[in-house]
Protein backbone atom coordinates (compact mmCIF):
# COMPACT_ATOMS: atom_id res chain seq x y z
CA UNK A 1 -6.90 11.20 2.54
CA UNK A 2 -7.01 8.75 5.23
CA UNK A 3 -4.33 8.11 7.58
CA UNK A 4 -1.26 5.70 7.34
CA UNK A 5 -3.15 2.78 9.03
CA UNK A 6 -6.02 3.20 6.37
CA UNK A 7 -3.87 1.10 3.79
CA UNK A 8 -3.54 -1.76 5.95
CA UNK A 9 -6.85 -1.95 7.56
CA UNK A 10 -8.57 -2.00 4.12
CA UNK A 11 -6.21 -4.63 2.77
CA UNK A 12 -7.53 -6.50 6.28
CA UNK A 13 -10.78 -6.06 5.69
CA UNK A 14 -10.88 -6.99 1.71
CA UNK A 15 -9.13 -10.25 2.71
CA UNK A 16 -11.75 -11.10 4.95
CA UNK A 17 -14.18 -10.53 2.57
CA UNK A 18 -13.08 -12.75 0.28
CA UNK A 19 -12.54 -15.35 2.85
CA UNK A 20 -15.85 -15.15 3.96
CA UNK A 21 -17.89 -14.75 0.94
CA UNK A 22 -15.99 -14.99 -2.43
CA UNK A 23 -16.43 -18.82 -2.86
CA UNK A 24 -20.30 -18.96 -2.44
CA UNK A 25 -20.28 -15.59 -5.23
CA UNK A 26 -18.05 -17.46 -7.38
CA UNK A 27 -19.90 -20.66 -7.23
CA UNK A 28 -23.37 -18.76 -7.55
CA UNK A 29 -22.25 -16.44 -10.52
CA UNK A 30 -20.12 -18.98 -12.05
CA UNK A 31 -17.12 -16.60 -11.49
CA UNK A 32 -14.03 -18.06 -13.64
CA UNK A 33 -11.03 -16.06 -12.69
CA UNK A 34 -11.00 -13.17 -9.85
CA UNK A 35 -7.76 -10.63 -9.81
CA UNK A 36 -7.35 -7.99 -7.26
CA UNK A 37 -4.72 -5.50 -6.75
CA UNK A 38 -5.37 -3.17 -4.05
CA UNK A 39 -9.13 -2.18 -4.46
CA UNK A 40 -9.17 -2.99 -8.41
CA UNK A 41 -10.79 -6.63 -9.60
CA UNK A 42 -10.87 -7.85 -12.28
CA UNK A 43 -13.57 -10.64 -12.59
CA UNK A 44 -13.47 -13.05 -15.47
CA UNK A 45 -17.33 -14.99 -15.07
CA UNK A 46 -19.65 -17.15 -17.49
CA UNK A 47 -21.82 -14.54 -19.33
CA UNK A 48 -24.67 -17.40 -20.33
CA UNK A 49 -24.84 -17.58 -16.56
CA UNK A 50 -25.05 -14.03 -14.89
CA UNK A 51 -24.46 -10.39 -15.53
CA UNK A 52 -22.16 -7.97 -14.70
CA UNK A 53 -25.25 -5.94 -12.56
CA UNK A 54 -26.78 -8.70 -10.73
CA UNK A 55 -22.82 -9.79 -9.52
CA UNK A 56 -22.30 -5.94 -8.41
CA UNK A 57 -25.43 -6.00 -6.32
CA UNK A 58 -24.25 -8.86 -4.54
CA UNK A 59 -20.90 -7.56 -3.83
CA UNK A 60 -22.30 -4.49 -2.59
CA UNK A 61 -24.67 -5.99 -0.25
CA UNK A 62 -21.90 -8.29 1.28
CA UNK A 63 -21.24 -4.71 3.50
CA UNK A 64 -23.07 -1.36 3.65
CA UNK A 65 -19.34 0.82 3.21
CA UNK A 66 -17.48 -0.33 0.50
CA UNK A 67 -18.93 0.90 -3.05
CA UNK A 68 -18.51 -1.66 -5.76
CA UNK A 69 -18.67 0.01 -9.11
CA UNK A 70 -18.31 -1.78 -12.50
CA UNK A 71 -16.44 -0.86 -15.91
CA UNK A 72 -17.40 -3.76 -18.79
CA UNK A 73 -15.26 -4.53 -21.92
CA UNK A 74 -15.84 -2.20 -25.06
CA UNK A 75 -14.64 -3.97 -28.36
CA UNK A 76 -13.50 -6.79 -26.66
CA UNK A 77 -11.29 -4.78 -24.74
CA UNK A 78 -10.87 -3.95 -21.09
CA UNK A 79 -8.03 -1.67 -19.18
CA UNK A 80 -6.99 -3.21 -16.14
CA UNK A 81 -4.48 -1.17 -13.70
CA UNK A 82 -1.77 0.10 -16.75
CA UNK A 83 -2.46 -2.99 -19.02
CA UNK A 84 -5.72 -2.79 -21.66
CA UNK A 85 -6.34 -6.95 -22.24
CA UNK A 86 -7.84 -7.49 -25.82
CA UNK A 87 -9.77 -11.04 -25.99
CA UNK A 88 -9.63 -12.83 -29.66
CA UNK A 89 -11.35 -16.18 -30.19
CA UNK A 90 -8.68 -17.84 -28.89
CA UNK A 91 -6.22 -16.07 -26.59
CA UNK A 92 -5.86 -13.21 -24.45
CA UNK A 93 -3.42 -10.28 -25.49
CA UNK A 94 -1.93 -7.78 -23.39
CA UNK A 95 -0.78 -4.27 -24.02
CA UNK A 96 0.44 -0.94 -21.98
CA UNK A 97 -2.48 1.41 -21.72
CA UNK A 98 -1.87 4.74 -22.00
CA UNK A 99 -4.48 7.09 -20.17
CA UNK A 100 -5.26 10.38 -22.81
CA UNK A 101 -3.12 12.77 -20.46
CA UNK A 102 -0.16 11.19 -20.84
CA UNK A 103 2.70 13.18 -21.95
CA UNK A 104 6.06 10.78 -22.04
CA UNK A 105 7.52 13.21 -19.73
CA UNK A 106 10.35 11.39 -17.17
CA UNK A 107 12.14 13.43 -14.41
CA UNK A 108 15.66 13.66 -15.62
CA UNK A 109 18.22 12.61 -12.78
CA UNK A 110 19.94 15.73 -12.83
CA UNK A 111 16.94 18.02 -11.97
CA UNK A 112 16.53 19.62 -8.33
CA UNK A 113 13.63 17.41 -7.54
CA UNK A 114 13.98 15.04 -4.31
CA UNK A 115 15.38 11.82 -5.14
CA UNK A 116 12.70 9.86 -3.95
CA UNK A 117 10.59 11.50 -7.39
CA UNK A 118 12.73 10.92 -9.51
């Protein structure tokens, strides 16, 4: 667990990143849409163009720390933070996606648990 600084210094660093190098990737890779929240991205890129591998070897040689790893669409479908994104021929559809732990369980107001939990 890093310290309370850690949060900000990575969001720092990930900016600069993308300043620095994300417009010569997208160009070269033919990179459509890019989405990040946090450390998650979700890259939307020309398949008759480039792969999935030879984009993750670039991002991971932009700097020797960070560890890009890759998770590809099965079925046409791909989970992104807590939405799974289905792709039809001709639009996009969004759904809640539910991990296989989840129990549907809420806090109730009344319990003894610190407010900020609840």
């Amino acid at each position: 667990m890093g310290g309370p600084f850690s949060g900000l210094m990575e969001e720092f660093f990930l900016q600069h990143t993308e300043n620095a190098h994300l417009v010569c990737l997208a160009h070269k890779h033919r990179i459509i849409d890019y989405f990040r929240y946090v450390d998650d991205i979700l890259l939307i890129f020309d398949a008759n163009h480039s792969d999935i591998q030879s984009i993750l070897k670039h991002f991971n040689a932009l700097h020797p720390n960070p560890h890009f790893a890759s998770e590809t669409e099965r079925d046409n479908t791909i989970n992104y933070l807590d939405i799974s994104i289905h792709k039809t021929p001709h639009e996009l559809k969004a759904s809640i996606c539910r991990k296989p732990t989840f129990t549907d369980s809420i806090i109730p107001y009344s319990s003894n648990h610190p407010t900020q939990h609840k």
